[in-house]
C-alpha atoms as a PDB file:
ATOM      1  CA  UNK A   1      27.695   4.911  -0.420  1.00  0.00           C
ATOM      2  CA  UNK A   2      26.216   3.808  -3.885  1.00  0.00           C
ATOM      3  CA  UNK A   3      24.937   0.158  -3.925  1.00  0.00           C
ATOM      4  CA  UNK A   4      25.966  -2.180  -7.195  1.00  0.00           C
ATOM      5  CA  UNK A   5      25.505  -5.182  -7.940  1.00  0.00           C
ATOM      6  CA  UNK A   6      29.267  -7.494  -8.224  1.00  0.00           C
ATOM      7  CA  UNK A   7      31.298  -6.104 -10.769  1.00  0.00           C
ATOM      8  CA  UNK A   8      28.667  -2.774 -11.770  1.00  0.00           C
ATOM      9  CA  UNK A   9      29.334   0.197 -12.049  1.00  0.00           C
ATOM     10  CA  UNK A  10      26.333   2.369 -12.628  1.00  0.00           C
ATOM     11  CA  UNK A  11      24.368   3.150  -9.888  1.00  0.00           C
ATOM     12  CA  UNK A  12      21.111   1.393  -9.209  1.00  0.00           C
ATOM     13  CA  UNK A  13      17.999   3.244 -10.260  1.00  0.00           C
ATOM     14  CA  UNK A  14      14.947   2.955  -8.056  1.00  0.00           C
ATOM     15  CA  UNK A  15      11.220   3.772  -8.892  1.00  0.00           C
ATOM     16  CA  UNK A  16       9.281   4.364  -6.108  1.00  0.00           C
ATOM     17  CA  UNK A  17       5.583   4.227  -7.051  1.00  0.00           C
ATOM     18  CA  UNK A  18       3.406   5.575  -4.033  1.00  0.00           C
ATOM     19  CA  UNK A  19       0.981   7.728  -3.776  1.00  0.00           C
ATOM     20  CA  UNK A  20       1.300   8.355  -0.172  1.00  0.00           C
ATOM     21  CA  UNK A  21       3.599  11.362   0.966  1.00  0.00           C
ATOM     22  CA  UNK A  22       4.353  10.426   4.123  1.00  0.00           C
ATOM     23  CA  UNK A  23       5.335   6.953   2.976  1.00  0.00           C
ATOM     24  CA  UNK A  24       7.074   7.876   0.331  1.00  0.00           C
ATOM     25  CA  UNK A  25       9.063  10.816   3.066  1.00  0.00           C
ATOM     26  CA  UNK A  26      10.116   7.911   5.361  1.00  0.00           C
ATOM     27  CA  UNK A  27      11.532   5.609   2.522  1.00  0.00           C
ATOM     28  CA  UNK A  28      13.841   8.207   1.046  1.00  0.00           C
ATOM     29  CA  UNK A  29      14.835   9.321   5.029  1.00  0.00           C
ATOM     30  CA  UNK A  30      15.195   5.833   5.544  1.00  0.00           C
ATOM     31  CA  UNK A  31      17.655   5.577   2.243  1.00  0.00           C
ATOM     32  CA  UNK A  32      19.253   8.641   3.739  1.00  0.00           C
ATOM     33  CA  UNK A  33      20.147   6.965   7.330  1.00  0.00           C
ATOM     34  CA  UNK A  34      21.190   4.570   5.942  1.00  0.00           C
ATOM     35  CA  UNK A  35      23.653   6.374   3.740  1.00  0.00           C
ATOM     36  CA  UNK A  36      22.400   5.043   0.517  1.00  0.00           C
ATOM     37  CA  UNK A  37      22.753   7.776  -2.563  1.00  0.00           C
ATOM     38  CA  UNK A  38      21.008   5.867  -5.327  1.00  0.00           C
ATOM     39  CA  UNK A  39      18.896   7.721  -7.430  1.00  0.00           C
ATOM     40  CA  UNK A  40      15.175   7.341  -6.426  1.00  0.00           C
ATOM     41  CA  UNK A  41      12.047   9.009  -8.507  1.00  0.00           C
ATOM     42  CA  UNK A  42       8.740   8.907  -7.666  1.00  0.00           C
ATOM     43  CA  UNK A  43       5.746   8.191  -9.473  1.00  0.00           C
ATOM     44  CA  UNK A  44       2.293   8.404  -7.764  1.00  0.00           C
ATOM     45  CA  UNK A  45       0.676   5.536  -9.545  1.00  0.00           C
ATOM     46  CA  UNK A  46       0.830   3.015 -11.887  1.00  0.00           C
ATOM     47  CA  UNK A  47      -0.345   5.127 -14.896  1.00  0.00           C
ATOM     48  CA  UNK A  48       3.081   7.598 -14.208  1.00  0.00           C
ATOM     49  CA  UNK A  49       5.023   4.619 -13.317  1.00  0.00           C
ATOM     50  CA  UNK A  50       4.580   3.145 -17.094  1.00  0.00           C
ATOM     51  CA  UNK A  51       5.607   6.958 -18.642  1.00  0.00           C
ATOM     52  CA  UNK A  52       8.301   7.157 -16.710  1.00  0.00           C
ATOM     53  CA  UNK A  53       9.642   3.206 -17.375  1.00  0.00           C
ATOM     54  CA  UNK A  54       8.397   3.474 -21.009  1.00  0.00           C
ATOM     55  CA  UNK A  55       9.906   7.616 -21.016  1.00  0.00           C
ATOM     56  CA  UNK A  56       5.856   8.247 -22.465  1.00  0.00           C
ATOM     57  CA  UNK A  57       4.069  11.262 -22.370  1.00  0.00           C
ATOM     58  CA  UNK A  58       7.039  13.942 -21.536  1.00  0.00           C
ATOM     59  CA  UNK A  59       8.481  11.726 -18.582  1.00  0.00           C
ATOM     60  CA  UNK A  60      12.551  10.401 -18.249  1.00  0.00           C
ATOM     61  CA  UNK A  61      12.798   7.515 -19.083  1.00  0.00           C
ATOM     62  CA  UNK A  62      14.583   5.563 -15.773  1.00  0.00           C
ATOM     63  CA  UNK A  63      17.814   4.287 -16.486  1.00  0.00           C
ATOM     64  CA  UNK A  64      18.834   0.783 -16.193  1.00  0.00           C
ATOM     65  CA  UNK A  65      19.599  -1.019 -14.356  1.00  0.00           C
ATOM     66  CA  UNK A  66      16.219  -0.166 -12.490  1.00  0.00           C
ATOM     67  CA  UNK A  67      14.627  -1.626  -8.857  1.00  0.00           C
ATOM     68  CA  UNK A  68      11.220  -0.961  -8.437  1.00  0.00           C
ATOM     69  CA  UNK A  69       9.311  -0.377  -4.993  1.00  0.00           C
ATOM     70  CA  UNK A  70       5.564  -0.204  -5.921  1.00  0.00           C
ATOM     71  CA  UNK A  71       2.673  -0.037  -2.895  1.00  0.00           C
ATOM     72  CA  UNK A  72      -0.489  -2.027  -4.135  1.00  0.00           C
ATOM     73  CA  UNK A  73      -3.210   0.771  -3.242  1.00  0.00           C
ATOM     74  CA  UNK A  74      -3.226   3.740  -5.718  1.00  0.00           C
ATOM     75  CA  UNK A  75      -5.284   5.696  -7.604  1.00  0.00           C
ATOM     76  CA  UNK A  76      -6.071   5.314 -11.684  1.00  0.00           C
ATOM     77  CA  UNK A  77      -3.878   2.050 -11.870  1.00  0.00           C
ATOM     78  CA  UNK A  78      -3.215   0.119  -8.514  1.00  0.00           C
ATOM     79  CA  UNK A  79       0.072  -2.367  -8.175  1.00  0.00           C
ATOM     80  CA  UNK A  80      -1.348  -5.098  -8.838  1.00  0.00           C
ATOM     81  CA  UNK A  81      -2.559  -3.938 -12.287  1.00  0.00           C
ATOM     82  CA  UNK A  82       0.867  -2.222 -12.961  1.00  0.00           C
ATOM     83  CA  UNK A  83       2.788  -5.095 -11.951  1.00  0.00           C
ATOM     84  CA  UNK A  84       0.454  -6.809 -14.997  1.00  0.00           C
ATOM     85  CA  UNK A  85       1.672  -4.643 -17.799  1.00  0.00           C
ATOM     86  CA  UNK A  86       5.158  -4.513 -16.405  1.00  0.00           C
ATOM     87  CA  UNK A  87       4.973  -8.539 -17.014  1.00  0.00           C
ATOM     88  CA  UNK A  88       3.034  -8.073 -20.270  1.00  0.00           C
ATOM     89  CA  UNK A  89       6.081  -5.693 -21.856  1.00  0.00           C
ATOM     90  CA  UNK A  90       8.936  -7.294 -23.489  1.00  0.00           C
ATOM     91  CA  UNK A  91      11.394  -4.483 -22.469  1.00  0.00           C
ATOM     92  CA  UNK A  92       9.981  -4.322 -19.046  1.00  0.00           C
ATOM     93  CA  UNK A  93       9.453  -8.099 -18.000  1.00  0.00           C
ATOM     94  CA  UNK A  94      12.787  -8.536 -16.727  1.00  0.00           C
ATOM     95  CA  UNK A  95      12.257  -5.733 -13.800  1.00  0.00           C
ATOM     96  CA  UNK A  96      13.076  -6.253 -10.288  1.00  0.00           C
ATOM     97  CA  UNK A  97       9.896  -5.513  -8.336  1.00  0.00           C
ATOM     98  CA  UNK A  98       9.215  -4.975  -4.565  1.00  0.00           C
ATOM     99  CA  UNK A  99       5.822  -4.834  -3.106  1.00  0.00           C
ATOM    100  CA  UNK A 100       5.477  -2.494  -0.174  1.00  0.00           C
ATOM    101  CA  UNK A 101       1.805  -2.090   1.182  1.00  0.00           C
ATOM    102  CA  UNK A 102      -0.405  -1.962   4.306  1.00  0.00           C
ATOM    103  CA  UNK A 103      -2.323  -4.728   3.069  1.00  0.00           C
ATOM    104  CA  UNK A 104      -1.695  -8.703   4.700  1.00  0.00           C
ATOM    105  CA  UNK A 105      -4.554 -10.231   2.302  1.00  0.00           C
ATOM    106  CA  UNK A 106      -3.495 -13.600   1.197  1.00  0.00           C
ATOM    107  CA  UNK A 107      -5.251 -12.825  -2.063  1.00  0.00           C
ATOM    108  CA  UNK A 108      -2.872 -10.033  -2.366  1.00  0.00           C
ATOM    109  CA  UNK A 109       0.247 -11.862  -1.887  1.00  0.00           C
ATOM    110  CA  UNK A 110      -0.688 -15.162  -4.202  1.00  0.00           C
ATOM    111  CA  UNK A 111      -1.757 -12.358  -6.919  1.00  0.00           C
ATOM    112  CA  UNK A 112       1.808 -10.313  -7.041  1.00  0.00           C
ATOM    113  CA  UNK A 113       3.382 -13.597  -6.342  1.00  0.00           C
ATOM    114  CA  UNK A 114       2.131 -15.070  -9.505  1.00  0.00           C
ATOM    115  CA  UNK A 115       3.538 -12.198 -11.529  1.00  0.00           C
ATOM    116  CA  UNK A 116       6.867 -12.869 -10.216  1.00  0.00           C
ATOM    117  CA  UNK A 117       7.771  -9.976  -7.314  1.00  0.00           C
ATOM    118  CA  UNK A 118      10.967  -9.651  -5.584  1.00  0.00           C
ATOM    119  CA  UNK A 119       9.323  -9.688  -2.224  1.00  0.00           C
ATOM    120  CA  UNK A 120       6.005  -8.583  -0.396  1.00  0.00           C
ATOM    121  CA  UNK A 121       6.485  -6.191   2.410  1.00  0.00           C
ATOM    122  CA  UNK A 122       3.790  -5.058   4.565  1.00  0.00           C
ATOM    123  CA  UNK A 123       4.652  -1.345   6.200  1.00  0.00           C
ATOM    124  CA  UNK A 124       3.468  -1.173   9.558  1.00  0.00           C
ATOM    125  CA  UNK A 125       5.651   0.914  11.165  1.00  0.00           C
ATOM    126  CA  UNK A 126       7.233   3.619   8.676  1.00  0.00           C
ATOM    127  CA  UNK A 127      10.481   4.132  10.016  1.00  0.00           C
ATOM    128  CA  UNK A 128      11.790   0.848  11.072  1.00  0.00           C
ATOM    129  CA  UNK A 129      10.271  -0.813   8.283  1.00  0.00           C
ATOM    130  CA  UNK A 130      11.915   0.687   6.082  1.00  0.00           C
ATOM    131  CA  UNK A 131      15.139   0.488   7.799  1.00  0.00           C
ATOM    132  CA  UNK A 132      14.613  -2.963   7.721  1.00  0.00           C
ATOM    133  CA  UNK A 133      13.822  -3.008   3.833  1.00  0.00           C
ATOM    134  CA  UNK A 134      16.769  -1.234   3.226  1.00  0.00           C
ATOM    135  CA  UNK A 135      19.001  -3.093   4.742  1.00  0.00           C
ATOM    136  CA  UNK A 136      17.377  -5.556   2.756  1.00  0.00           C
ATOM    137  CA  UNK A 137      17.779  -3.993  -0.117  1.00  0.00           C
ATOM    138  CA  UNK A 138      21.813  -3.663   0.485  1.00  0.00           C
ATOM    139  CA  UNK A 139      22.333  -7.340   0.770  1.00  0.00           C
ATOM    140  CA  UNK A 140      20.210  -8.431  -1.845  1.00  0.00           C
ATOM    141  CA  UNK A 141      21.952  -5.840  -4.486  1.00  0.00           C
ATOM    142  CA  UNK A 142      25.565  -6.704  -2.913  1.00  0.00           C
ATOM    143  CA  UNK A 143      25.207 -10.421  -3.989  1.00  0.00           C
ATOM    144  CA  UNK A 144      22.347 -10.709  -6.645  1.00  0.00           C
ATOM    145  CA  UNK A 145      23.358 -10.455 -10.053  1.00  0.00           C
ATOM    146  CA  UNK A 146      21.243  -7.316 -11.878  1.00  0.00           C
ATOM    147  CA  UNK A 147      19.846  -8.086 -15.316  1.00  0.00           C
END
């Protein structure tokens, strides 16, 4: 099953930006369970993230329309910082961004917040977390309009 937004029909393209392979393994097994075929790349920091949104430096660039999952603790450029120049870009402002991270630190939260995110979801538990933000995921793109 592809997920698109009313009336779409190109497939969603999602950006997972993660550094963490084991994360990054139970999102796309997650995706998989729940029978979800959109295309998903992965970038392993903010720095790749921008080459491959921007198609900079040799890298794709991701199709629209575009979701992006991005964890807040990477190397080189962190989520926070990316989630900046994502803002700061007139092509790019527009992008639908989801925070998933270990981290609970209200100063976290009020910073991504303030830069407009989607939603801030804390991973505890891999699996059912992300079973959770999937199904998420499926209702928010079945009745949100996509820019």
């Amino acid at each position: 099953m592809m997920m698109h937004a009313p009336g779409e029909i190109k497939p969603l393209n999602i950006l997972l930006v993660e550094d963490d392979d084991g994360d990054a393994k139970a999102l796309k097994r997650a995706f998989e369970k729940a029978r979800i075929a959109n295309p998903i790349r992965r970038a392993l920091d903010g720095v790749e993230a921008l080459d491959i949104l921007k198609g900079a430096n040799g890298q794709a660039k991701l199709g629209s329309p575009h979701i992006l999952l991005i964890d807040l603790n990477m190397p080189r450029m962190n989520g926070i910082q990316l989630v900046e120049q994502i803002r700061a870009d007139e092509d790019l402002h527009q992008s639908i961004v989801f925070i998933l991270t270990t981290s609970k630190r209200d100063e976290d939260k009020d910073a991504v917040y303030n830069l407009n995110v989607t939603g801030y979801i804390v991973k505890a538990t891999a699996g059912q977390d992300f079973l959770n933000l999937i199904s998420l995921m499926d209702c928010y793109w079945r009745i949100v309009e996509m820019p």
